[in-house]
C-alpha atoms as a PDB file:
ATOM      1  CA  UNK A   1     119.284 134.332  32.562  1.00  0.00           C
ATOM      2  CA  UNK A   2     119.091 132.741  35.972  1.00  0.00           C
ATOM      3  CA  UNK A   3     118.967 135.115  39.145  1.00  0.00           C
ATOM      4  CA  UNK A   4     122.077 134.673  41.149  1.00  0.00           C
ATOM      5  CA  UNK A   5     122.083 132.732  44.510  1.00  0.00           C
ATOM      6  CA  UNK A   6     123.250 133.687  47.456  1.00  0.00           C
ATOM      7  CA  UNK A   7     126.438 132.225  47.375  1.00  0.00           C
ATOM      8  CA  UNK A   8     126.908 134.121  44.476  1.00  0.00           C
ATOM      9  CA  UNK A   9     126.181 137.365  45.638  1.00  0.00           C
ATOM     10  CA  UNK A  10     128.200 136.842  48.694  1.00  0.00           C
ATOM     11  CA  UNK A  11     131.497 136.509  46.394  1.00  0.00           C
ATOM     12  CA  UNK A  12     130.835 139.559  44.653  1.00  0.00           C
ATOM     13  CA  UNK A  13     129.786 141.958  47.631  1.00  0.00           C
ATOM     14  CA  UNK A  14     132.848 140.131  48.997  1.00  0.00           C
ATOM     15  CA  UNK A  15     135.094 141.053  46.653  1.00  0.00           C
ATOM     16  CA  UNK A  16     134.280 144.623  46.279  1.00  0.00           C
ATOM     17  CA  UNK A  17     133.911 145.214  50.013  1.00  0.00           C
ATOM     18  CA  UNK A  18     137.398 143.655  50.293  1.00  0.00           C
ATOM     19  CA  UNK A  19     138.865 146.193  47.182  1.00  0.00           C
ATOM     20  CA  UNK A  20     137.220 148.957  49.135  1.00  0.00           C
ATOM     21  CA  UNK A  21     138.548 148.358  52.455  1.00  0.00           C
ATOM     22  CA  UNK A  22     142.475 147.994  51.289  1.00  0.00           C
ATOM     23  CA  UNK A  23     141.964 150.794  48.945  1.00  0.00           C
ATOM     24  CA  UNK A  24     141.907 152.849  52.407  1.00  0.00           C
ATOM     25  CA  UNK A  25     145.653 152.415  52.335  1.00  0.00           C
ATOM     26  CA  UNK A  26     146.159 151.716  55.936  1.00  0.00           C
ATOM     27  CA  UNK A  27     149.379 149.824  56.998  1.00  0.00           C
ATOM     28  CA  UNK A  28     147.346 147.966  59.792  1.00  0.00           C
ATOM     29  CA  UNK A  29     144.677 146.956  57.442  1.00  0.00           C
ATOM     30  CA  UNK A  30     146.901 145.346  55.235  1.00  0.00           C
ATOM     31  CA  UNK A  31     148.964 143.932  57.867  1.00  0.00           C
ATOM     32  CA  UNK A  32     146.147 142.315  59.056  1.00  0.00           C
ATOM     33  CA  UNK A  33     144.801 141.101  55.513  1.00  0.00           C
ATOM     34  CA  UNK A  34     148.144 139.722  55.014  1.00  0.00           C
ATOM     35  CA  UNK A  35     148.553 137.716  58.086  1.00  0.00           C
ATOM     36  CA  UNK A  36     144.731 136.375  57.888  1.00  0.00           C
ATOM     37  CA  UNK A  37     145.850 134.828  54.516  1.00  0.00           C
ATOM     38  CA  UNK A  38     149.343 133.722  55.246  1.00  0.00           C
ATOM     39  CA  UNK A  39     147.785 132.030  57.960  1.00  0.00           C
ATOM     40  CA  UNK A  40     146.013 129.008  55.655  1.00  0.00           C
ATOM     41  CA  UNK A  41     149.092 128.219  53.895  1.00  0.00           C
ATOM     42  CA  UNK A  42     150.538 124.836  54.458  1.00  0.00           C
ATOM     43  CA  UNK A  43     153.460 124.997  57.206  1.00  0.00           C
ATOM     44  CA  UNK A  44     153.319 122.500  60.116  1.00  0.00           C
ATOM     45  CA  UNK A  45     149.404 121.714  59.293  1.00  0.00           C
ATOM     46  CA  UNK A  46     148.422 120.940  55.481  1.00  0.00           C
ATOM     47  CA  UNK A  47     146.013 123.870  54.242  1.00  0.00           C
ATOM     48  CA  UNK A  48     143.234 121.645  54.300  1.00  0.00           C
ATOM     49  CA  UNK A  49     143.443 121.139  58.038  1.00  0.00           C
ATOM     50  CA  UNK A  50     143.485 124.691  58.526  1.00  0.00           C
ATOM     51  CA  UNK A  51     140.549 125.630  56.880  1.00  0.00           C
ATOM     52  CA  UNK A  52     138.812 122.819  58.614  1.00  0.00           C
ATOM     53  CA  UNK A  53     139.735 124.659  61.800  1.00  0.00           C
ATOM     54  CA  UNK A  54     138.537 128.051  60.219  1.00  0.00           C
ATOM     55  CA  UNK A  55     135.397 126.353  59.708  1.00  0.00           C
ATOM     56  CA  UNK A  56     135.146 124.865  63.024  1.00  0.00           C
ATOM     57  CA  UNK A  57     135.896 128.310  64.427  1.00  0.00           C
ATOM     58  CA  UNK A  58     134.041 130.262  62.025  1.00  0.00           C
ATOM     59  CA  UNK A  59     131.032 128.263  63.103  1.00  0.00           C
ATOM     60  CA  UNK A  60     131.338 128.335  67.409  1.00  0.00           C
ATOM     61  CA  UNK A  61     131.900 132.249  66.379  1.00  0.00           C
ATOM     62  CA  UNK A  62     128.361 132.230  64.380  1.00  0.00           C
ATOM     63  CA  UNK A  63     129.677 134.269  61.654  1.00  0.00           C
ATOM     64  CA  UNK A  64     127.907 133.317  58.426  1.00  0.00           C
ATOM     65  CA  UNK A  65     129.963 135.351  56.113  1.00  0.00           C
ATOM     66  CA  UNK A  66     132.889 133.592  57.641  1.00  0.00           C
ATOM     67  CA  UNK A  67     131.318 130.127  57.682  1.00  0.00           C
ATOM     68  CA  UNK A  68     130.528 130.787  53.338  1.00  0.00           C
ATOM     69  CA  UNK A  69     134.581 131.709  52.969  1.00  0.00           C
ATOM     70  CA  UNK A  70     135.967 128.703  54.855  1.00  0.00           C
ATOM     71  CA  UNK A  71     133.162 126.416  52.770  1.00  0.00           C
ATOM     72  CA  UNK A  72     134.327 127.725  49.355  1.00  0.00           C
ATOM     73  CA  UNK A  73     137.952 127.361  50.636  1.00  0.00           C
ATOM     74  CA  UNK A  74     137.300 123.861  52.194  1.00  0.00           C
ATOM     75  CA  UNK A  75     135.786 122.906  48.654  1.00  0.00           C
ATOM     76  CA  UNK A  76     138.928 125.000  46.781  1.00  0.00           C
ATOM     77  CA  UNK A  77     141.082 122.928  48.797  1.00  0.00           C
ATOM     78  CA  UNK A  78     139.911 119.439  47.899  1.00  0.00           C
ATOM     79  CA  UNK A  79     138.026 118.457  50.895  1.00  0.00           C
ATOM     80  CA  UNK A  80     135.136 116.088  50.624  1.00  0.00           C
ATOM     81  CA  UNK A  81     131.706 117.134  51.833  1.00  0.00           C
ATOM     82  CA  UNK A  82     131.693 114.275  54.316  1.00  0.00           C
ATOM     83  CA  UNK A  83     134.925 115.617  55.846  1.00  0.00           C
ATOM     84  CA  UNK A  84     133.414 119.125  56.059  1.00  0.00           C
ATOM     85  CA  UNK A  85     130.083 117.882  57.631  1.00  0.00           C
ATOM     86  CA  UNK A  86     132.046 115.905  60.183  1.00  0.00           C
ATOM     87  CA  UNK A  87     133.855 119.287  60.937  1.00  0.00           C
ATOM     88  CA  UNK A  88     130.632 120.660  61.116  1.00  0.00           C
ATOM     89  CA  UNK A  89     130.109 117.977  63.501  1.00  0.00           C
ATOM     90  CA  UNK A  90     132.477 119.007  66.228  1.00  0.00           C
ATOM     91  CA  UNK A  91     131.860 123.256  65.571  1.00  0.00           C
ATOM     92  CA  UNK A  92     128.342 122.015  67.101  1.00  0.00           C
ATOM     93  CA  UNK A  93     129.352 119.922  69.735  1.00  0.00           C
ATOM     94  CA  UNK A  94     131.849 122.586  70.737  1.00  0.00           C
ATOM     95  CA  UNK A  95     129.385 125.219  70.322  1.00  0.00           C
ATOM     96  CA  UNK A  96     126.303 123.986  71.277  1.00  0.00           C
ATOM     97  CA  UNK A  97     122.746 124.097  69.659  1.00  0.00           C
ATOM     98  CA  UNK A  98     122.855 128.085  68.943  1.00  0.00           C
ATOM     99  CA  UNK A  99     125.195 126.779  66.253  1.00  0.00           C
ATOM    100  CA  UNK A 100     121.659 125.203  64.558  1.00  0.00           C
ATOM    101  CA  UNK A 101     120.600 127.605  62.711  1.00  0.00           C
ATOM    102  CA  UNK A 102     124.425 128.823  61.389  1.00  0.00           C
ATOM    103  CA  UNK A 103     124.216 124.998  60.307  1.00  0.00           C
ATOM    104  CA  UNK A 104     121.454 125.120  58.409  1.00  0.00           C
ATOM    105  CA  UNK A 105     122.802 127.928  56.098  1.00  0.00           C
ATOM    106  CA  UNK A 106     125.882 126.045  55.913  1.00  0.00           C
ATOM    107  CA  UNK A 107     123.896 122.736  54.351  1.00  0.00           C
ATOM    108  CA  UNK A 108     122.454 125.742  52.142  1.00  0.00           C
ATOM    109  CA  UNK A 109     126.151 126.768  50.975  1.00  0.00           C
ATOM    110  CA  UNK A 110     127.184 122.977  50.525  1.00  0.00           C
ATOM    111  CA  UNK A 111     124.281 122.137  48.356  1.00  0.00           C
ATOM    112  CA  UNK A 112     125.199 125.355  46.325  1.00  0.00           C
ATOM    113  CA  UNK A 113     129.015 123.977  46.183  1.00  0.00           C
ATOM    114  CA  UNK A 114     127.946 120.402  45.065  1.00  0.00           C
ATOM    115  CA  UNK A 115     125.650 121.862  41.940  1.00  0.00           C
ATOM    116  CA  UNK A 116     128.495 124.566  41.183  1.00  0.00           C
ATOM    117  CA  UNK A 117     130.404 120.785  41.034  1.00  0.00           C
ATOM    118  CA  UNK A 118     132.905 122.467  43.444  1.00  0.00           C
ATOM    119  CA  UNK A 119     132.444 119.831  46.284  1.00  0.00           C
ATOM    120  CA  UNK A 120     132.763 115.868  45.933  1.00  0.00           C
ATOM    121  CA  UNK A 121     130.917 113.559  47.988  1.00  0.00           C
END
């Protein structure tokens, strides 16, 4: 059996951390867990769009935990890898060359996407 990748281990300490967190049973917490995922659904932008823009935003912020979720979304969604490099594209001119190295783990995720066959050239 093959040792699990971090993309992999992401989406499990993900999920659990995520179970944890609403099983504190607070209103706001929910509230806000609610609204962060309402948020993606189509309405006057297509969901792809808008998890382009979580990318893009994701990626100025330099949150790699964040930048992983909106790559696995972007790939759940249908989105090619070129249109999610040339996102990619603008989160570093926008943000600058500190984005680099949140970059390079993001190649790391895509590669993992494309031999999970979850992303399409």
């Amino acid at each position: 059996m093959s040792e699990k990748n971090r993309l992999q281990l992401f989406r499990e300490e993900r999920e659990q951390l995520n179970e944890k967190t609403l099983n504190l049973d607070h209103l706001g917490i929910k509230r806000f867990f609610n609204i962060d995922a309402n948020t993606y659904r189509k309405g006057a932008l297509d969901s792809k769009t808008k998890e382009l823009l979580g990318l893009v935003a994701s990626t100025v912020l330099r949150c790699n935990d964040c930048i992983d979720y909106h790559l696995e979304q972007c790939a759940n969604a249908g989105l090619t890898k070129d249109e999610i490099v040339d996102a990619m594209n603008v989160a570093l001119t926008v943000g600058g060359s500190i984005v680099i190295p949140h970059l390079r783990r993001a190649v790391e995720t895509i590669e993992m996407l494309e031999e999970e066959g979850a992303l399409s050239d």
